[in-house]
Each structure stands twice: as structure tokens, then as C-alpha cells.
C-alpha atoms as a PDB file:
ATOM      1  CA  UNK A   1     -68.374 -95.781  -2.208  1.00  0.00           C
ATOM      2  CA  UNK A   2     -70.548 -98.767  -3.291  1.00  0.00           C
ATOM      3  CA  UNK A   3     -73.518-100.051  -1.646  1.00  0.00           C
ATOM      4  CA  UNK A   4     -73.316-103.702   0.231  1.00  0.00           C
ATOM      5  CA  UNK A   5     -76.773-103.605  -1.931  1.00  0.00           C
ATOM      6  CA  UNK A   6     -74.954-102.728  -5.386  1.00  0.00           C
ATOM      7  CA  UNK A   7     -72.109-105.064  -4.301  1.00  0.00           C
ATOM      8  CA  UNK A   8     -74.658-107.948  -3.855  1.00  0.00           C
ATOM      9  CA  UNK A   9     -76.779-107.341  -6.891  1.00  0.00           C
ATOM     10  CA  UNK A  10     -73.394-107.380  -9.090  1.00  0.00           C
ATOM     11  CA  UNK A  11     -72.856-110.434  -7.685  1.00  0.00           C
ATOM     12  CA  UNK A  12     -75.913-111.932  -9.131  1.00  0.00           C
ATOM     13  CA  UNK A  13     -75.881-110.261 -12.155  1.00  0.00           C
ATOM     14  CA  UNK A  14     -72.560-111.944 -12.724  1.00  0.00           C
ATOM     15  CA  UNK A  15     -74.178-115.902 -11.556  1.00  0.00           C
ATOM     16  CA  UNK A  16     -76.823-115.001 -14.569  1.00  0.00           C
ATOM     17  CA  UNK A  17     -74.359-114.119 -17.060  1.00  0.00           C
ATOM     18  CA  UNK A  18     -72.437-117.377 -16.084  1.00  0.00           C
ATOM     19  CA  UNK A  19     -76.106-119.212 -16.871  1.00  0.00           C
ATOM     20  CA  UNK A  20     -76.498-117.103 -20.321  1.00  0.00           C
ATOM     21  CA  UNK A  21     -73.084-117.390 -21.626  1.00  0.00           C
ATOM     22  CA  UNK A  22     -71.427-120.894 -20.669  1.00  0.00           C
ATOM     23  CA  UNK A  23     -68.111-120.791 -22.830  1.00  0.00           C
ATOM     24  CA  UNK A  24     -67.545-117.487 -20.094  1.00  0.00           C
ATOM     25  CA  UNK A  25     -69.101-119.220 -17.156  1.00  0.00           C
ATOM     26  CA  UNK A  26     -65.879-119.696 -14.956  1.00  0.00           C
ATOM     27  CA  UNK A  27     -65.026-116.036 -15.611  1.00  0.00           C
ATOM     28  CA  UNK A  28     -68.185-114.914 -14.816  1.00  0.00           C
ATOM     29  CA  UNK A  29     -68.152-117.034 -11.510  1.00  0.00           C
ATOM     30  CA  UNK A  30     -65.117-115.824 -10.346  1.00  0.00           C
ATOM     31  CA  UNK A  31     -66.074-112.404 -10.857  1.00  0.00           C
ATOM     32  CA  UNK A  32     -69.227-112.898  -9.147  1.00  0.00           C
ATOM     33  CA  UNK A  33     -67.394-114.472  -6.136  1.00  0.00           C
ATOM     34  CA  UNK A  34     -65.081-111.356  -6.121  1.00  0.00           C
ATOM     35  CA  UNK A  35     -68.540-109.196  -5.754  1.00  0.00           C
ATOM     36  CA  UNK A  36     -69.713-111.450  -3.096  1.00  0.00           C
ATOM     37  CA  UNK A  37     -66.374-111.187  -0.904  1.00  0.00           C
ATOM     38  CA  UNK A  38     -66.639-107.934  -1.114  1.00  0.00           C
ATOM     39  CA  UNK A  39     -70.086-107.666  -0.016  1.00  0.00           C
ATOM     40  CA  UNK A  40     -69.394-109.746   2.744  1.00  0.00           C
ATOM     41  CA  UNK A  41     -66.304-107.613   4.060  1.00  0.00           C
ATOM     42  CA  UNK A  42     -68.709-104.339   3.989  1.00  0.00           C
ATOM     43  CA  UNK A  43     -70.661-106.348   5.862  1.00  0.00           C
ATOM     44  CA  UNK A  44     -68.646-107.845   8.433  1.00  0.00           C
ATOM     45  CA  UNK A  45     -66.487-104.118   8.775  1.00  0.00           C
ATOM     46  CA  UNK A  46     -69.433-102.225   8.205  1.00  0.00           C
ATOM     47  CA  UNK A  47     -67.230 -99.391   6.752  1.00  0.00           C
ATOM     48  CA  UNK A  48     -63.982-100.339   4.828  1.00  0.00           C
ATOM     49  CA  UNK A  49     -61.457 -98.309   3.370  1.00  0.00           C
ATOM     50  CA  UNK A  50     -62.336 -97.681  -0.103  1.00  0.00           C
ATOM     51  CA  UNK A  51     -59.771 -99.481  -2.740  1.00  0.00           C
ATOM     52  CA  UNK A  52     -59.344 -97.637  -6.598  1.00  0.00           C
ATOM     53  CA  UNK A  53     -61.531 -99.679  -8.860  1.00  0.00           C
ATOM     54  CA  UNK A  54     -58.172-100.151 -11.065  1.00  0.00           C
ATOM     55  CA  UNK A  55     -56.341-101.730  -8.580  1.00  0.00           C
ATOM     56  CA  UNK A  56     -59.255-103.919  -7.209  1.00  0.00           C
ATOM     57  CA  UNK A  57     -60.213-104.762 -11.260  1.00  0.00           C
ATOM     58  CA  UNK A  58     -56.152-105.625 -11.722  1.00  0.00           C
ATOM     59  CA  UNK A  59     -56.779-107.900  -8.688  1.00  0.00           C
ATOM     60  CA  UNK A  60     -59.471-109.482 -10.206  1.00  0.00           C
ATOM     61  CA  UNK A  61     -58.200-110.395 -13.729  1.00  0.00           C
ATOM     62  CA  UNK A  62     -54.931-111.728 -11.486  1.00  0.00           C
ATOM     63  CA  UNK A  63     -57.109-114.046  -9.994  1.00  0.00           C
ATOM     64  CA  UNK A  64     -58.816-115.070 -12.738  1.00  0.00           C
ATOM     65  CA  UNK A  65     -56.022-115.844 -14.650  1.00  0.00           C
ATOM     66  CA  UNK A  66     -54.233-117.702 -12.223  1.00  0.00           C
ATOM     67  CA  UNK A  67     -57.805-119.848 -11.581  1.00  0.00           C
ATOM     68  CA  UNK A  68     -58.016-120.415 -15.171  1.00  0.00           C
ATOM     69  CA  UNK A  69     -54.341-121.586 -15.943  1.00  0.00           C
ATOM     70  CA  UNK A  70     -54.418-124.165 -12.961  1.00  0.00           C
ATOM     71  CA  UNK A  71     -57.682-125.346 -14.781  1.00  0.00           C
ATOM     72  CA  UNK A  72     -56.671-125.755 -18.302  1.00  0.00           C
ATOM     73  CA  UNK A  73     -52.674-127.117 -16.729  1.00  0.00           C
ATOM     74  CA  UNK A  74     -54.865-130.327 -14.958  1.00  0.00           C
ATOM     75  CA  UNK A  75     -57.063-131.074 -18.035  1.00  0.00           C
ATOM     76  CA  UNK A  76     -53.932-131.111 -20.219  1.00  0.00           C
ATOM     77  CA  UNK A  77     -52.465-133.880 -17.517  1.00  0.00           C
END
């Protein structure tokens, strides 16, 4: 089970990636968010039920995508 340590420093490592690489920054952000939540749940539950890393990284790119094509459909208007 992961750390609310490890869960927090992916989270950042993600925000600096979003800084390095700007063409990626949204997906980046949104994946550093998904860190952060997650953090914040262990937190707040102190002990959580452990989710598969391939369900929780389908999740994600979900997300993601649905974020991104609500960005790119209101620039197109």
C-alpha cells in the first residue's frame, strides 16, 4: 500500500513536470490532482481499502480525457 508521503511527493513530481513540459501541462495537472485526492483520502480515512493500480490508472486516463475533450469542445465554440 502507498505511503500518504509517496502519494504527496507524486503529486509534486507531477506540478514540476507540468512546469518542464507545457504542451503536457493539463495532463500532468490532472494527474497530479488525482495524487493529491488521494493523499488527502489516506489522510482523512487514515486507512483505505486498497484499489488495483489498473483500475485506479483506467480511472485516471477517464478523467483526463473527459477534462480534455470539454476543453478543446469550448475553444472550438
Amino acid at each position: 500500500m502507498t505511503s500518504q508521503l509517496e502519494l504527496t511527493s507524486l503529486a509534486a513530481l507531477c506540478r514540476q513536470l507540468a512546469k518542464r513540459e507545457p504542451a503536457n501541462g493539463i495532463l500532468w495537472m490532472a494527474e497530479a490532482e488525482s495524487w493529491s485526492r488521494l493523499s488527502k483520502e489516506k489522510h482523512r480515512n487514515g486507512t483505505r481499502k486498497q484499489i488495483s493500480s489498473g483500475v485506479l490508472a483506467s480511472l485516471r486516463v477517464r478523467s483526463v480525457e473527459r477534462f480534455v475533450s470539454s476543453r478543446v469542445s469550448k475553444s472550438s465554440r
